[in-house]
C-alpha atoms as a PDB file:
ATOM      1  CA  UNK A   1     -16.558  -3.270  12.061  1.00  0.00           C
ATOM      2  CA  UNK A   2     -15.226  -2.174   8.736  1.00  0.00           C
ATOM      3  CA  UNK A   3     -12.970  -4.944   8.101  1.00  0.00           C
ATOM      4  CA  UNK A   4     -15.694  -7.176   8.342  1.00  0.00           C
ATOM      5  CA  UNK A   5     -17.918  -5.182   6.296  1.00  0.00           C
ATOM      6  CA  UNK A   6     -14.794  -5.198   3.597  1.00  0.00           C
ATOM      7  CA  UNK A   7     -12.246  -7.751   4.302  1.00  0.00           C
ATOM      8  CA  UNK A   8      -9.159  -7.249   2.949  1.00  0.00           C
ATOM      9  CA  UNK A   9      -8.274 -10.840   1.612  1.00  0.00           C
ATOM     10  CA  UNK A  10      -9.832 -13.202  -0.311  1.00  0.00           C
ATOM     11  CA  UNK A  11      -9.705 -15.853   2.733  1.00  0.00           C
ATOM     12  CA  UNK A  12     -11.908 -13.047   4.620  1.00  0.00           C
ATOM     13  CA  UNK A  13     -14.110 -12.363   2.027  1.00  0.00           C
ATOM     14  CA  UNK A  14     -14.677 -16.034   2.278  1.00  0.00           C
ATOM     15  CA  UNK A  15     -15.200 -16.497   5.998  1.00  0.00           C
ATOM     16  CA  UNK A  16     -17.831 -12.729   6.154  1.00  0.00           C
ATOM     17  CA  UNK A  17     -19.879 -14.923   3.992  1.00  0.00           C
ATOM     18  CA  UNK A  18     -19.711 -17.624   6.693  1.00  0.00           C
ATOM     19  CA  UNK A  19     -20.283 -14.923   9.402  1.00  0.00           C
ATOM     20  CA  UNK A  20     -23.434 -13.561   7.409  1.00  0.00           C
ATOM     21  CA  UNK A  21     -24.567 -17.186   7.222  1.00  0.00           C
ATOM     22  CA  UNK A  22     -23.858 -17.363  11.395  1.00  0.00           C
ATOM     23  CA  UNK A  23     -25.682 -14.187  12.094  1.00  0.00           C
ATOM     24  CA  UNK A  24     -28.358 -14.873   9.963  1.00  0.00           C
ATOM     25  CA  UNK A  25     -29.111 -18.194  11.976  1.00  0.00           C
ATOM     26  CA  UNK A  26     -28.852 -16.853  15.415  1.00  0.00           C
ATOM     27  CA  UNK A  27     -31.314 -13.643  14.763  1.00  0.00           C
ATOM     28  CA  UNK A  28     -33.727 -16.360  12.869  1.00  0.00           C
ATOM     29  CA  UNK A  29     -33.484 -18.213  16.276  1.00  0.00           C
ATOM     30  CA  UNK A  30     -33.575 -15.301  18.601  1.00  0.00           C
ATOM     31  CA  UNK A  31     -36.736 -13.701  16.967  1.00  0.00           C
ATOM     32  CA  UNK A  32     -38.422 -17.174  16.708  1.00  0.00           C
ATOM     33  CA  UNK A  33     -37.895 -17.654  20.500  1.00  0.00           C
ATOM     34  CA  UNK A  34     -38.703 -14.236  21.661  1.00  0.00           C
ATOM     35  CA  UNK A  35     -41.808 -14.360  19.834  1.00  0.00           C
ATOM     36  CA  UNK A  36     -42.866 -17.269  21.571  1.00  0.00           C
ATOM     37  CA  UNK A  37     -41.848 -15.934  24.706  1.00  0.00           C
ATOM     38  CA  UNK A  38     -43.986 -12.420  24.111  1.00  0.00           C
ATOM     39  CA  UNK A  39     -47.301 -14.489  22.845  1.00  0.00           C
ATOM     40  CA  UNK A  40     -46.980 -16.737  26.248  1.00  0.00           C
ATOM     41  CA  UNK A  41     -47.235 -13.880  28.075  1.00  0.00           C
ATOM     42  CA  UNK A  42     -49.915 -12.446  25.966  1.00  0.00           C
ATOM     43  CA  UNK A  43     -51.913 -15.412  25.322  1.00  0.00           C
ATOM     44  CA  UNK A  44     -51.780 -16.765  29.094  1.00  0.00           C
ATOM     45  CA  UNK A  45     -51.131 -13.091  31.242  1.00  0.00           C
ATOM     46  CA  UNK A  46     -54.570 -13.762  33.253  1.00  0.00           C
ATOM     47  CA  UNK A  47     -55.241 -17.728  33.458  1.00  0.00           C
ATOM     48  CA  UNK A  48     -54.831 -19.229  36.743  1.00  0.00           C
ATOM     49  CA  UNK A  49     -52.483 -22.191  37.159  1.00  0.00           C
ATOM     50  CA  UNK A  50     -55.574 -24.322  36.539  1.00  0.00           C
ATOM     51  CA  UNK A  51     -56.318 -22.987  33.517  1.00  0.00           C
ATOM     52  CA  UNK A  52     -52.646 -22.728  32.242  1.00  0.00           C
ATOM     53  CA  UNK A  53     -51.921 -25.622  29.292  1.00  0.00           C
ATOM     54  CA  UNK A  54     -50.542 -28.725  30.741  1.00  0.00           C
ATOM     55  CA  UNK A  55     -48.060 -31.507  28.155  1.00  0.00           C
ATOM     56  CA  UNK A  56     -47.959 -34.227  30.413  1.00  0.00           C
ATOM     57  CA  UNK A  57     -46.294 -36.224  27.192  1.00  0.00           C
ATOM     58  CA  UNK A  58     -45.700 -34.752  23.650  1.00  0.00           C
ATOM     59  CA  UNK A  59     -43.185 -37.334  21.428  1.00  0.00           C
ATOM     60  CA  UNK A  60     -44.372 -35.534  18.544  1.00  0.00           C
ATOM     61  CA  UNK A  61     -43.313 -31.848  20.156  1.00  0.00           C
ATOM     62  CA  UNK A  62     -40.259 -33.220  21.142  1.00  0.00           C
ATOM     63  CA  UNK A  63     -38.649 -35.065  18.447  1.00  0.00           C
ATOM     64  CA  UNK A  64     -39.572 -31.803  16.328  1.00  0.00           C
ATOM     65  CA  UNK A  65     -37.731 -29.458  18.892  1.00  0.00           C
ATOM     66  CA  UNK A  66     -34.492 -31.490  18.939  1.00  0.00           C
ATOM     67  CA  UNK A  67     -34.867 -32.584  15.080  1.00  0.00           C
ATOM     68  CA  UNK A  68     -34.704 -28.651  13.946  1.00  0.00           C
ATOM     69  CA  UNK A  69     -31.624 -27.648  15.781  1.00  0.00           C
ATOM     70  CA  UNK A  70     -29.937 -30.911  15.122  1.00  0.00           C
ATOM     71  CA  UNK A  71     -30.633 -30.035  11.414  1.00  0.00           C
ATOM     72  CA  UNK A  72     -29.261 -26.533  11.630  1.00  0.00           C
ATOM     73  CA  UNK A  73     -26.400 -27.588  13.737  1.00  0.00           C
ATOM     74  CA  UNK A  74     -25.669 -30.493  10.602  1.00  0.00           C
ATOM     75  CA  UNK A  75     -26.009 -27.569   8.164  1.00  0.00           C
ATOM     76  CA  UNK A  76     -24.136 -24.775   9.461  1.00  0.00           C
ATOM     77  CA  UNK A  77     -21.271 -27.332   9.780  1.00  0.00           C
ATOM     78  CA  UNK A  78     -21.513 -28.599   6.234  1.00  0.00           C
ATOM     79  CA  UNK A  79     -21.463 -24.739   5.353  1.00  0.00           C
ATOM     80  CA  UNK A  80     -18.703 -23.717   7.358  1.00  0.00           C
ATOM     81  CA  UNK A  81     -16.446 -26.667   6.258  1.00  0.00           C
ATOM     82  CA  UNK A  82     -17.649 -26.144   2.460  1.00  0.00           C
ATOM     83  CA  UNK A  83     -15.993 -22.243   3.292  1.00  0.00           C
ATOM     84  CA  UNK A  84     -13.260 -23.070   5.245  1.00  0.00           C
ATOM     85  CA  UNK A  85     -11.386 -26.031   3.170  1.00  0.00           C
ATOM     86  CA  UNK A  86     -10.450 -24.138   0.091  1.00  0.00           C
ATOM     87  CA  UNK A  87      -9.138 -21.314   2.745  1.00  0.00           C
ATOM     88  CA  UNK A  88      -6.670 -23.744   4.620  1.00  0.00           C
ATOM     89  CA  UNK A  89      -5.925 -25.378   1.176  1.00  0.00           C
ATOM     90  CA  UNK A  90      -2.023 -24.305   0.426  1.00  0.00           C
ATOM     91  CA  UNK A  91      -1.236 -24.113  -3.470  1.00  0.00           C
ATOM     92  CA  UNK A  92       2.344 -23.148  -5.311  1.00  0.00           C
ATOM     93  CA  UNK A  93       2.616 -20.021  -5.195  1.00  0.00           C
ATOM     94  CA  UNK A  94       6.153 -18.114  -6.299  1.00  0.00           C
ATOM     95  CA  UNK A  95       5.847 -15.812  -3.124  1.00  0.00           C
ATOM     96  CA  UNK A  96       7.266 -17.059  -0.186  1.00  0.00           C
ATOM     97  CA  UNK A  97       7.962 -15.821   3.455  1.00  0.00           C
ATOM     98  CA  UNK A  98       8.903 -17.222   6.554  1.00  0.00           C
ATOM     99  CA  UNK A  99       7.524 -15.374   9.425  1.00  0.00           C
ATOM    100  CA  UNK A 100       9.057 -16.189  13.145  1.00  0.00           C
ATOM    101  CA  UNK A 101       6.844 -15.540  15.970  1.00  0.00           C
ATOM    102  CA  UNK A 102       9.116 -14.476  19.251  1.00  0.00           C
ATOM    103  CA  UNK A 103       8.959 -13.045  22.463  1.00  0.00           C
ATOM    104  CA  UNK A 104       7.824 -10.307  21.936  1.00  0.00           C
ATOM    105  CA  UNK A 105       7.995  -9.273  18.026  1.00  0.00           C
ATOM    106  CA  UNK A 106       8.750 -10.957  14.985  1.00  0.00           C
ATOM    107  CA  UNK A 107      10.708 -12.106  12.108  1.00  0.00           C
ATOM    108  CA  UNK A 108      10.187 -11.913   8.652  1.00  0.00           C
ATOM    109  CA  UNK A 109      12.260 -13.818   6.041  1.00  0.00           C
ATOM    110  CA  UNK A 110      11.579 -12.996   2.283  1.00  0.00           C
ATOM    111  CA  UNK A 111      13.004 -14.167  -0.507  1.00  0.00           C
ATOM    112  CA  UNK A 112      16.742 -13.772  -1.554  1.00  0.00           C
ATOM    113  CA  UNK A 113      18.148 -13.609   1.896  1.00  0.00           C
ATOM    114  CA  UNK A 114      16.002 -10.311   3.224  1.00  0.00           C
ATOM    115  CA  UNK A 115      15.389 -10.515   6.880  1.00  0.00           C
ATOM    116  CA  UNK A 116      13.404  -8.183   8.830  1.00  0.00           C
ATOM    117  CA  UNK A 117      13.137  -7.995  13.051  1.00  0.00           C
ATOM    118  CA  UNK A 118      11.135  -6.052  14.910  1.00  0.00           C
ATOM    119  CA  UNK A 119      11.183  -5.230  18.467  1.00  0.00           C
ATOM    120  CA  UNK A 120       8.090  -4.141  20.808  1.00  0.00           C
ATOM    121  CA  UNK A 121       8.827  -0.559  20.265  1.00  0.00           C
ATOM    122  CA  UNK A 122       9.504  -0.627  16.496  1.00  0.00           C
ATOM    123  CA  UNK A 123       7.085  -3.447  15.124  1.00  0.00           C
ATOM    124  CA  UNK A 124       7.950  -4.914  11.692  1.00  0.00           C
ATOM    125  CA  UNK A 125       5.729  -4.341   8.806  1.00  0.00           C
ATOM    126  CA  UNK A 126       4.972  -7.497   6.293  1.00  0.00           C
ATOM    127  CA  UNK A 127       4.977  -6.420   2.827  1.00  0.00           C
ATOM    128  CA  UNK A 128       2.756  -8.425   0.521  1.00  0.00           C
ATOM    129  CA  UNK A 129       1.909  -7.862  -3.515  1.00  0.00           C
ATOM    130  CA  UNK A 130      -1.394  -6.804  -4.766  1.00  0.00           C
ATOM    131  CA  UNK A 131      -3.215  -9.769  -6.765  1.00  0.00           C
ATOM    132  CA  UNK A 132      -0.498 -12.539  -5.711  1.00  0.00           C
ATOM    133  CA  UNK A 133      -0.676 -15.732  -3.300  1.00  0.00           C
ATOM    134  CA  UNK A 134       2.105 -15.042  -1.195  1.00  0.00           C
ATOM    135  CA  UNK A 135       2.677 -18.967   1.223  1.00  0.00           C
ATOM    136  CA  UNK A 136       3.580 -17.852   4.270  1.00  0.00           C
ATOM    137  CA  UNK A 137       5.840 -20.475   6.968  1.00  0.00           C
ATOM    138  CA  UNK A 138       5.253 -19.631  10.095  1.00  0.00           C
ATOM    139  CA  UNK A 139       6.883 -20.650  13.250  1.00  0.00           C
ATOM    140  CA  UNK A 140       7.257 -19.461  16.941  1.00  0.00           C
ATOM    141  CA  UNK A 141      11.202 -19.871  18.225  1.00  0.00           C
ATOM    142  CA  UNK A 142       9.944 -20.377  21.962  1.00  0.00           C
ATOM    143  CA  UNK A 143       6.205 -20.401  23.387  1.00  0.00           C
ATOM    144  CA  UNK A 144       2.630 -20.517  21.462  1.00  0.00           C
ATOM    145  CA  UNK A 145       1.593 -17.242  19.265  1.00  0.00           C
ATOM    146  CA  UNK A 146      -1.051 -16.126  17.587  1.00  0.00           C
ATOM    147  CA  UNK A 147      -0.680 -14.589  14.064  1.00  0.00           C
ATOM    148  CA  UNK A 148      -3.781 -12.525  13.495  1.00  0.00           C
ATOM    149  CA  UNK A 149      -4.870  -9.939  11.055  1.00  0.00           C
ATOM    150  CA  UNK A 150      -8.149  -8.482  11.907  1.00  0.00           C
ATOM    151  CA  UNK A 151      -8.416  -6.808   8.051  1.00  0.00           C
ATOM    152  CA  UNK A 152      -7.776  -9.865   6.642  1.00  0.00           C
ATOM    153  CA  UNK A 153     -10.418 -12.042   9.120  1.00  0.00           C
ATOM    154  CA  UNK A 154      -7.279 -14.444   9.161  1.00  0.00           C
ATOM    155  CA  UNK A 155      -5.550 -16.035  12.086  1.00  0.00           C
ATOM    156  CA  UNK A 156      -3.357 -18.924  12.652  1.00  0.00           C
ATOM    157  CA  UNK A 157      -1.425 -19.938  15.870  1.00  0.00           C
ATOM    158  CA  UNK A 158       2.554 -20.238  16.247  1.00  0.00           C
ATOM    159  CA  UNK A 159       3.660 -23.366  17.786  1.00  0.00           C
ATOM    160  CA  UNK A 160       7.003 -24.390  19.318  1.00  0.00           C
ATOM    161  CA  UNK A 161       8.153 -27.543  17.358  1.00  0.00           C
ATOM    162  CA  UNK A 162       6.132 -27.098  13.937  1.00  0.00           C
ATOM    163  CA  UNK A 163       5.689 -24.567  11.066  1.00  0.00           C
ATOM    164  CA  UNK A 164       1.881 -23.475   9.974  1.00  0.00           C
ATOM    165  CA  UNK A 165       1.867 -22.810   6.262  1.00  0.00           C
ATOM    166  CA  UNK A 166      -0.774 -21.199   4.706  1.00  0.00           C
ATOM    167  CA  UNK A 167      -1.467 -19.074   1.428  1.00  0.00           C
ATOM    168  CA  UNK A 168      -2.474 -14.955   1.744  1.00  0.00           C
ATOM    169  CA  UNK A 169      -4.366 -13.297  -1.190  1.00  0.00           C
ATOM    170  CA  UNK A 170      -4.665  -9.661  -0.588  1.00  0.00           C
ATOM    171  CA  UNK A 171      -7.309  -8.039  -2.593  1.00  0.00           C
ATOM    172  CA  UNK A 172      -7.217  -4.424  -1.164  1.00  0.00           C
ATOM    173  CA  UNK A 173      -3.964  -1.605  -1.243  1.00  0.00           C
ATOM    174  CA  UNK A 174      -3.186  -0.564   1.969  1.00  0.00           C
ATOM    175  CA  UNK A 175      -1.865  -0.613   5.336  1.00  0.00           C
ATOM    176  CA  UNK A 176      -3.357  -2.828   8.229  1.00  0.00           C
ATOM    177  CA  UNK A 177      -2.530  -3.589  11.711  1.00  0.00           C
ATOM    178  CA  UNK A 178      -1.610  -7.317  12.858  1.00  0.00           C
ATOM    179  CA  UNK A 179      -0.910  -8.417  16.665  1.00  0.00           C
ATOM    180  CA  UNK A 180      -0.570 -11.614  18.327  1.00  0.00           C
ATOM    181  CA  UNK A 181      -3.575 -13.001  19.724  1.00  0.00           C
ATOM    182  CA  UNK A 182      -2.111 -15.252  22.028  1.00  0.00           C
ATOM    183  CA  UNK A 183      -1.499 -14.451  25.592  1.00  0.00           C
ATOM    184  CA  UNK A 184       2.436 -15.357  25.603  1.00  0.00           C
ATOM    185  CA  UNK A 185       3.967 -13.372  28.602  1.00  0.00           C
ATOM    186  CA  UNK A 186       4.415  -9.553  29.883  1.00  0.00           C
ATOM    187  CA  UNK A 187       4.644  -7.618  26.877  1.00  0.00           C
ATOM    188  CA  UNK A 188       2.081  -9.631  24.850  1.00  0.00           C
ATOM    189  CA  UNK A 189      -0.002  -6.107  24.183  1.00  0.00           C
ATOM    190  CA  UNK A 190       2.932  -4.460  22.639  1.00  0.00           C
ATOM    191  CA  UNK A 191       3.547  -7.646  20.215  1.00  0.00           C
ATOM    192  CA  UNK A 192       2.261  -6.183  17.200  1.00  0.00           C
ATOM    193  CA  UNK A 193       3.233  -5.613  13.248  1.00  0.00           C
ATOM    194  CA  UNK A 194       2.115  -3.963  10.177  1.00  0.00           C
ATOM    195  CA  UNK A 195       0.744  -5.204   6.612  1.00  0.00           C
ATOM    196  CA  UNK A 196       1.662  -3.525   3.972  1.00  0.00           C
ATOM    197  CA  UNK A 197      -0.049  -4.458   0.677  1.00  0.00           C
ATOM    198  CA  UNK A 198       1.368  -2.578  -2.226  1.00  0.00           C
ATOM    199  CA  UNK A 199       1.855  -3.210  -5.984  1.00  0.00           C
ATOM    200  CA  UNK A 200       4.089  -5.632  -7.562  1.00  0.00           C
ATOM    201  CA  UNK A 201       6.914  -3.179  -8.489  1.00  0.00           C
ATOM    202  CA  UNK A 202       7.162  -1.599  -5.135  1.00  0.00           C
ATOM    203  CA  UNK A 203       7.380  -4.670  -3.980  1.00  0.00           C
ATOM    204  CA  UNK A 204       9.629  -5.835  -5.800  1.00  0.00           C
ATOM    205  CA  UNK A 205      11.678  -2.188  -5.243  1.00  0.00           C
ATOM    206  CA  UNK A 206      11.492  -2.758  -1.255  1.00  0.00           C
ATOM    207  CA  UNK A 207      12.960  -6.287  -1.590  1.00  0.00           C
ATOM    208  CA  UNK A 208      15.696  -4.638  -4.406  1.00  0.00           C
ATOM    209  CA  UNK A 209      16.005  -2.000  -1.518  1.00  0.00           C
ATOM    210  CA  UNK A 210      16.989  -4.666   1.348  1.00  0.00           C
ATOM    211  CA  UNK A 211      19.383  -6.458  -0.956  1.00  0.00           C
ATOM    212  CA  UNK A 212      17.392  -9.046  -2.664  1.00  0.00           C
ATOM    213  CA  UNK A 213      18.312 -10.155  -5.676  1.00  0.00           C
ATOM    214  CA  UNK A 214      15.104 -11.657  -6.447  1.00  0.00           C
ATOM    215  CA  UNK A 215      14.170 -11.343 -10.378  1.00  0.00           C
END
């Protein structure tokens, strides 16, 4: 649970927000309905069914139990999508990548012609700077993927036909795992990769080290 204590992004910084919001409702909700369930059982634990309380016809009870969760429902959407639109938002950022989802690794493209593959057994690792939007372009070369980083509580699907482009924002050094989270065939458990997020001159000295020529 620590990357959703500490998200690693700015997008999942975002969304724990949302998830705080979430959790906040349904415990609310749970300890609302439980209590009502305990003082039934209290209240009524030695009446006889003739004695029990009878609502042959409430309108008033029941418009008020389907106006409050129609209200919440209305307001944890209005949340959610005031949270979620600046995350799928793409801007123009100077940091590109294409990233190529395949059975059963992937591709990564970076700038000045640097192209890493991985395999099942040797998964590739993404390098991304420290404090930059880096767009990434991704695209699957033959069934439906899943690009998912649990650190960064960030996830997008790969689809035959069509490139999903969306902005990362790391705000934390470090290493962090990244799998797909789409069943796509046999070796689906071993599809994984790495994130690396490292300062801008490293960085820049792994691209320099692959052969880019990028400034």
């Amino acid at each position: 649970m620590e990357w959703l204590i500490h998200p690693a992004s700015s997008a999942g910084i975002a969304m724990r927000s949302d998830w705080y919001i979430f959790m906040g409702a349904g415990i609310s909700v749970a300890l609302i309905v439980y209590g009502c369930i305990a003082w039934c059982l209290i209240a009524y634990r030695r009446r006889t069914p003739a004695q029990a309380a009878r609502f042959d016809g409430n309108p008033r009870l029941e418009v008020l139990y389907t106006a409050i969760p129609l209200a919440m429902v209305i307001a944890l959407f209005g949340v959610t999508y005031a949270i979620e639109m600046p995350i799928d938002r793409v801007g123009n950022p100077s940091d590109r990548i294409s990233v190529t989802a395949f059975r059963w690794s992937w591709r990564f493209e970076y700038p000045g012609g640097v192209s890493v593959n991985g395999t099942p057994e040797n998964p590739p690792t993404l390098y991304l700077p420290i404090g930059r939007t880096t767009e990434i372009d991704l695209r699957s070369a033959d069934v439906t993927h899943s690009f998912w980083i649990p650190a960064f509580l960030f996830k997008r699907d790969a689809i035959p036909g069509m490139t999903n482009t969306f902005d990362l924002s790391p705000t934390r050094v470090g290493r962090f795992p990244g799998r797909c989270a789409q069943f796509c065939g046999l070796e689906h458990a071993n599809m994984t990769f790495a994130v690396a997020v490292v300062p801008d001159d490293r960085y820049r000295r792994y691209l320099a080290s692959k052969g880019s020529a990028v400034p």
